[in-house]
Protein backbone atom coordinates (compact mmCIF):
# COMPACT_ATOMS: atom_id res chain seq x y z
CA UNK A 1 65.67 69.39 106.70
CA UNK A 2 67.72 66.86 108.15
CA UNK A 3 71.76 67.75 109.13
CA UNK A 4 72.19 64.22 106.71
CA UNK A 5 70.67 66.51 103.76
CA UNK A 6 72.34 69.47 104.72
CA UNK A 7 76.27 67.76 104.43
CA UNK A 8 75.35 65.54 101.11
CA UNK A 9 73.35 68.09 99.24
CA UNK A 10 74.62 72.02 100.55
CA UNK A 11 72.45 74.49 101.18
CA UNK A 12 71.39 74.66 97.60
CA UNK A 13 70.27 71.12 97.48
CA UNK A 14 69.67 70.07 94.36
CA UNK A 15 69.48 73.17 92.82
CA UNK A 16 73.18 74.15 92.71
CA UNK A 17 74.20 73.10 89.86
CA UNK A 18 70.90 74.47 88.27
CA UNK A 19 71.51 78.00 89.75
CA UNK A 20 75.25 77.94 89.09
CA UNK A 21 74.16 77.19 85.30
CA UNK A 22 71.46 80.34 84.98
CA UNK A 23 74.11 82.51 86.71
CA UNK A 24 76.61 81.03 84.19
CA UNK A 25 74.62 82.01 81.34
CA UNK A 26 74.26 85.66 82.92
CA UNK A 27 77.84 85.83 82.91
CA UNK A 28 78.32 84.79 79.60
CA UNK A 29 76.06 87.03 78.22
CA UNK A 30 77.00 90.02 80.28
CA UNK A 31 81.02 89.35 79.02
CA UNK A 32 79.65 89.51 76.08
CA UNK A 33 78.05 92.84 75.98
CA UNK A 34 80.97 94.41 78.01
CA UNK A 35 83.60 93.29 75.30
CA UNK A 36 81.42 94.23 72.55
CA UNK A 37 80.80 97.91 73.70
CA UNK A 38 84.56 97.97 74.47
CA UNK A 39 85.46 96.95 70.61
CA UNK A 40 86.63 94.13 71.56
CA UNK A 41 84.18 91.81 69.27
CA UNK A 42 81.24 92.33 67.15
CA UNK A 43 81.00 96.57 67.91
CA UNK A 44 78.09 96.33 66.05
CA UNK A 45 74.62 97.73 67.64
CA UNK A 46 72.63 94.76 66.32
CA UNK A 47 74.92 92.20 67.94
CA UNK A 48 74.70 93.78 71.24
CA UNK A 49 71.06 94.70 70.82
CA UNK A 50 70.74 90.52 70.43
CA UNK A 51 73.04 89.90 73.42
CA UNK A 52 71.30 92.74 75.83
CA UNK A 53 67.84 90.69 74.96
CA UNK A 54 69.68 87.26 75.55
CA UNK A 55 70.98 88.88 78.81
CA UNK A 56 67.56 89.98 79.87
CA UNK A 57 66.07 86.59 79.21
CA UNK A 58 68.51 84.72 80.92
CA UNK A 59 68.17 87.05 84.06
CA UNK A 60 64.49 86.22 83.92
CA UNK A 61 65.58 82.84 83.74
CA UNK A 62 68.08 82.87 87.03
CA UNK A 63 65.48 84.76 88.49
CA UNK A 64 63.14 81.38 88.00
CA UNK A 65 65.35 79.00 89.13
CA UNK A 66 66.51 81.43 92.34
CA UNK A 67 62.74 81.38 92.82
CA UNK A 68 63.14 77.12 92.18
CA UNK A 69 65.27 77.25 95.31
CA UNK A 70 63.10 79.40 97.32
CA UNK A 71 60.45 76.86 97.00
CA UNK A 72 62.16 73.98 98.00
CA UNK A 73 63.81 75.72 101.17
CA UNK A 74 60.54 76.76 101.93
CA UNK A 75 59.01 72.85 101.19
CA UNK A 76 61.83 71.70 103.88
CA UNK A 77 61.37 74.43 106.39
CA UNK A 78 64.84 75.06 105.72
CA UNK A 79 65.52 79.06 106.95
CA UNK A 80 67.86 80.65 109.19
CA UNK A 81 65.30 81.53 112.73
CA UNK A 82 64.06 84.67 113.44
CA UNK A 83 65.59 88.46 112.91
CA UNK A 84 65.81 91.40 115.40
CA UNK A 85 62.60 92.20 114.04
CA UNK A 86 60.89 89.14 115.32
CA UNK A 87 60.05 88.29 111.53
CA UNK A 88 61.29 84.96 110.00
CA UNK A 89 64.70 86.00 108.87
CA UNK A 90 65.83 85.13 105.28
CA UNK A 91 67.82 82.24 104.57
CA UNK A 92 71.33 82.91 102.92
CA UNK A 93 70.15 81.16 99.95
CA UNK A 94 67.24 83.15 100.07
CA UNK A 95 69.05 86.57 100.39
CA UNK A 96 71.25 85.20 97.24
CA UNK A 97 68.15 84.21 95.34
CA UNK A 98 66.68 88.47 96.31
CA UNK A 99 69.80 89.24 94.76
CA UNK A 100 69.68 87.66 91.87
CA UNK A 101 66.03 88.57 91.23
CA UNK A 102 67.51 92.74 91.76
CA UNK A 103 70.39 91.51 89.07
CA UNK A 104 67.46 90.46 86.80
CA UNK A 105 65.58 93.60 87.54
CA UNK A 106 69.02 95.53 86.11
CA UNK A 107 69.86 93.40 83.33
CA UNK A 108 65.91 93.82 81.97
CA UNK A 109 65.87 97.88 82.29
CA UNK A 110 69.66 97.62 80.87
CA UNK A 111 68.48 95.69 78.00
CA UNK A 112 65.04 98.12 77.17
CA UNK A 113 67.24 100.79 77.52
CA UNK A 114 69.60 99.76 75.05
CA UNK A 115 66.61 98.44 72.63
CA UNK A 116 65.27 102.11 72.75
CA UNK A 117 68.80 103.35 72.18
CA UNK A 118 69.64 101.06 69.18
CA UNK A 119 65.95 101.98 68.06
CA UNK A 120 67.05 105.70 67.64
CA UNK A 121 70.12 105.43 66.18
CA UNK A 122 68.85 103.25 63.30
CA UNK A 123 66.34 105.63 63.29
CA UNK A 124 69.10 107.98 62.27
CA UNK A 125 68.55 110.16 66.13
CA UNK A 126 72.41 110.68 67.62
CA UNK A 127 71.89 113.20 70.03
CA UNK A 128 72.54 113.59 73.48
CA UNK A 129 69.60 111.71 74.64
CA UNK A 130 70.69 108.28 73.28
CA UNK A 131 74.67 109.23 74.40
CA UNK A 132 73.32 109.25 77.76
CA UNK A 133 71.53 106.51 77.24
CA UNK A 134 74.34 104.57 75.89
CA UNK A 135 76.12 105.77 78.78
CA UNK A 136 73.87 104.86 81.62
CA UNK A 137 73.80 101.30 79.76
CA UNK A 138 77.62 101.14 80.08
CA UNK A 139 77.35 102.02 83.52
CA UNK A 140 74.68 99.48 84.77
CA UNK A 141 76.95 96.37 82.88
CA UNK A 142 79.64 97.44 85.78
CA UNK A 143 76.45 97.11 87.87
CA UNK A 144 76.01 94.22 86.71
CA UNK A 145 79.38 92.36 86.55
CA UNK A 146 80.06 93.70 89.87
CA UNK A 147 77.10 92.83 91.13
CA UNK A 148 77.06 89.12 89.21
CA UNK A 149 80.65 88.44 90.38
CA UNK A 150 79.58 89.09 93.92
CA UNK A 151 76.61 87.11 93.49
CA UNK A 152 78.90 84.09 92.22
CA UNK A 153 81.00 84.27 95.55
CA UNK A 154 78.24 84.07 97.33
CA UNK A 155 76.53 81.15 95.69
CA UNK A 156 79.95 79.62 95.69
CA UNK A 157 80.26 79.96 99.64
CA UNK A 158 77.28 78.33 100.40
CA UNK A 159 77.38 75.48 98.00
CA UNK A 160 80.61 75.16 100.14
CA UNK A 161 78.80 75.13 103.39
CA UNK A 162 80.18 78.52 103.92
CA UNK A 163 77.13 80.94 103.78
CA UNK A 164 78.67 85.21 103.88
């Protein structure tokens, strides 16, 4: 990749605004579920069983375009040199684009979880197997919004030019 390329375009290229837009969506989605377990809006376990399965789909769908990214640094010989390893060494866009694929990986077993949960509780089962599991979904959307927040810095650095 030229240095021209580099200045005009970032080192997401053309795909910022297209990663910036999945991760948006993410974010949405994951506010969402976090204010509706909190009471905040729609408490309701069919609401956030629809919103956990929007989540998971628009994971899988910043997981594509992360993967969108990959491909074109890779089309432009566009990574980072070599680790202490000797092994090509990851790009920074490429280490955000792993990242975002482990975020996806969360938000899907978050959102099966949850399924299952809302399952057995229509199902009329409220023991202490679907608490936990109600519980263990609460804790991975902290994952999550920690880890999405994060993941917004970072794609925010190096759309910058400022790669963490």
């Amino acid at each position: 990749m030229s240095d021209n390329a580099t200045t005009t375009t970032g080192p997401w290229g053309p795909y910022r605004d297209h990663v910036e837009g999945g991760l948006a969506h993410c974010a949405d989605y994951l506010g969402r579920l976090q204010r509706s377990l909190a009471g905040e809006i729609a408490p309701d376990r069919h609401y956030f069983t629809t919103k956990a399965a929007a989540l998971r789909d628009a994971s899988v769908g910043l997981l594509g375009r992360a993967r969108d990214v990959q491909r074109w640094l890779g089309s432009c010989d566009a990574g980072e040199g070599i680790d202490a390893d000797g092994e090509d060494a990851p790009s920074p866009a490429e280490r955000a684009g792993r990242r975002a694929g482990a975020l996806a990986a969360l938000a899907t077993e978050m959102a099966d979880a949850l399924a299952w949960a809302t399952l057995a509780i229509d199902a009329g089962d409220d023991g202490p197997e679907v608490a936990d599991a109600l519980l263990d979904a609460a804790r991975r959307l902290g994952e999550l919004a920690r880890g999405a927040a994060s993941l917004a810095a970072e794609v925010t650095a190096l759309a910058a030019g400022r790669p963490r």
